[in-house]
Protein backbone atom coordinates (compact mmCIF):
# COMPACT_ATOMS: atom_id res chain seq x y z
CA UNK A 1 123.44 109.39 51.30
CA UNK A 2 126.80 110.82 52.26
CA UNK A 3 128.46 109.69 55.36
CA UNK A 4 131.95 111.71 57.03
CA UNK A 5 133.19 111.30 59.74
CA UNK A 6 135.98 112.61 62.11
CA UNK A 7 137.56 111.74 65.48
CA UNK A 8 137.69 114.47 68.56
CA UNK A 9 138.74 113.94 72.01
CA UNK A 10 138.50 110.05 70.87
CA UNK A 11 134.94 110.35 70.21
CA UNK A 12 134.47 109.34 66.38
CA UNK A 13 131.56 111.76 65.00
CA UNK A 14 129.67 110.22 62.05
CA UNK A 15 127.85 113.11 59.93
CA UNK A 16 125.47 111.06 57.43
CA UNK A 17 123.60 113.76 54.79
CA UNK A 18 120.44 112.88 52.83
CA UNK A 19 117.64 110.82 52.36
CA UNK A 20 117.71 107.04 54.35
CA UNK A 21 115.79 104.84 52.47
CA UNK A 22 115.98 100.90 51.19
CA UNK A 23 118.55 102.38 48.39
CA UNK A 24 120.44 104.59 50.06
CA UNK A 25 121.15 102.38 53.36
CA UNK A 26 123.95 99.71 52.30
CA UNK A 27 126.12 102.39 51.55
CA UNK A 28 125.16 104.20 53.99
CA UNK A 29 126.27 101.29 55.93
CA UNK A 30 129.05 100.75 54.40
CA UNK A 31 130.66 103.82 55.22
CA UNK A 32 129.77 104.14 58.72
CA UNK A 33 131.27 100.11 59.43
CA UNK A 34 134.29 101.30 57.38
CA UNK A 35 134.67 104.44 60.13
CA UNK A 36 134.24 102.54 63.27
CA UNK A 37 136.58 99.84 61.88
CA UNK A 38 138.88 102.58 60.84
CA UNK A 39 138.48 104.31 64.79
CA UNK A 40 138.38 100.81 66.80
CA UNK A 41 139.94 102.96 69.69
CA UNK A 42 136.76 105.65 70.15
CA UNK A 43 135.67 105.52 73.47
CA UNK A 44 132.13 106.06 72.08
CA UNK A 45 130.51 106.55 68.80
CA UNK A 46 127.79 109.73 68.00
CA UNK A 47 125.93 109.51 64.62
CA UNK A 48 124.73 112.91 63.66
CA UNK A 49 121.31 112.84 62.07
CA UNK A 50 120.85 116.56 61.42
CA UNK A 51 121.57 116.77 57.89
CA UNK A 52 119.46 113.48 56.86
CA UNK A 53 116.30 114.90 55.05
CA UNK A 54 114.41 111.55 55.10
CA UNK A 55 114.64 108.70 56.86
CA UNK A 56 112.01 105.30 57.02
CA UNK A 57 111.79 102.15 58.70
CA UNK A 58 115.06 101.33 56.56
CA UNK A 59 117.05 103.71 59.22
CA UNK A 60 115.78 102.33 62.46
CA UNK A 61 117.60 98.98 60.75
CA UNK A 62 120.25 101.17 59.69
CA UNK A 63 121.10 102.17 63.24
CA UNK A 64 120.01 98.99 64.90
CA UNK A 65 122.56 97.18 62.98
CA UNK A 66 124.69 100.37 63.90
CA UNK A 67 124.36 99.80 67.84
CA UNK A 68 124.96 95.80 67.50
CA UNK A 69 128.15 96.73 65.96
CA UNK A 70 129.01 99.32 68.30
CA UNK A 71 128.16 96.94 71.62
CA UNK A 72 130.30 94.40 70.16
CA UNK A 73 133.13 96.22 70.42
CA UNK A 74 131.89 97.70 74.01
CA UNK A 75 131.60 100.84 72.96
CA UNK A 76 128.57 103.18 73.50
CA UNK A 77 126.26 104.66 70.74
CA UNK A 78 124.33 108.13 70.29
CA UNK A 79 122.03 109.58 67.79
CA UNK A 80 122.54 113.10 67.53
CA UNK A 81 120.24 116.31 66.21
CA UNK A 82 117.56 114.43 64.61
CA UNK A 83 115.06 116.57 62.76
CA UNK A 84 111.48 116.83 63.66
CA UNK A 85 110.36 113.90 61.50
CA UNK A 86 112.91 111.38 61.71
CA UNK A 87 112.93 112.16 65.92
CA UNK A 88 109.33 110.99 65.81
CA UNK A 89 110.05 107.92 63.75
CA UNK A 90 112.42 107.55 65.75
CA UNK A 91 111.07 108.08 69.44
CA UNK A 92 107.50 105.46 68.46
CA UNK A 93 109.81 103.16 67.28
CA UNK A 94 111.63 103.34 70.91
CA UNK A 95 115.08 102.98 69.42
CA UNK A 96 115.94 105.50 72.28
CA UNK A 97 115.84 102.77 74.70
CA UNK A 98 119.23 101.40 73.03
CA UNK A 99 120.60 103.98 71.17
CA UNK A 100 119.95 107.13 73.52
CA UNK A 101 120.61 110.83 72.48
CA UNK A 102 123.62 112.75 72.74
CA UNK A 103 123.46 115.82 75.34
């Protein structure tokens, strides 16, 4: 799992790339803490999903932990171009309800 990231218009874009799976998630995690850490000033946060090739249960936790993070610090979280399959783990799981997509 690869995760960049970059900051536009204050809005810190996280790009994660690969498969999300029990290996692959603490650094996954890692990187994306040490970019909102690094951007504590974003007025809101989008992770981009359209490059991850995989993703399990493992990334609903992933971005769970993601949006606790990101509401602790008041500031707003979006998932962003899911593909096919991970958008319909992700939509029966209901994480839209807190994490909602970006338009």
């Amino acid at each position: 799992m690869t995760v960049t990231g970059y900051v536009r218009e204050n809005i810190l874009y996280i790009n994660l790339s690969g498969e999300m799976d029990e290996c692959s998630a603490p650094e996954a995690r890692a990187g994306c803490d040490k970019l909102i850490e690094e951007h504590l000033n974003a007025r809101k946060i989008i992770i981009n999903l359209s490059e991850v090739a995989f993703m399990d249960s493992t990334g609903i936790g992933f971005l769970i932990g993601r949006y606790k993070k990101a509401s602790k610090l008041s500031v707003p979280l979006y998932i962003e171009k899911p593909n096919f399959a991970a958008d319909k783990i992700l939509n029966l799981s209901g994480i839209y309800s807190l994490i909602p997509k970006a338009e």
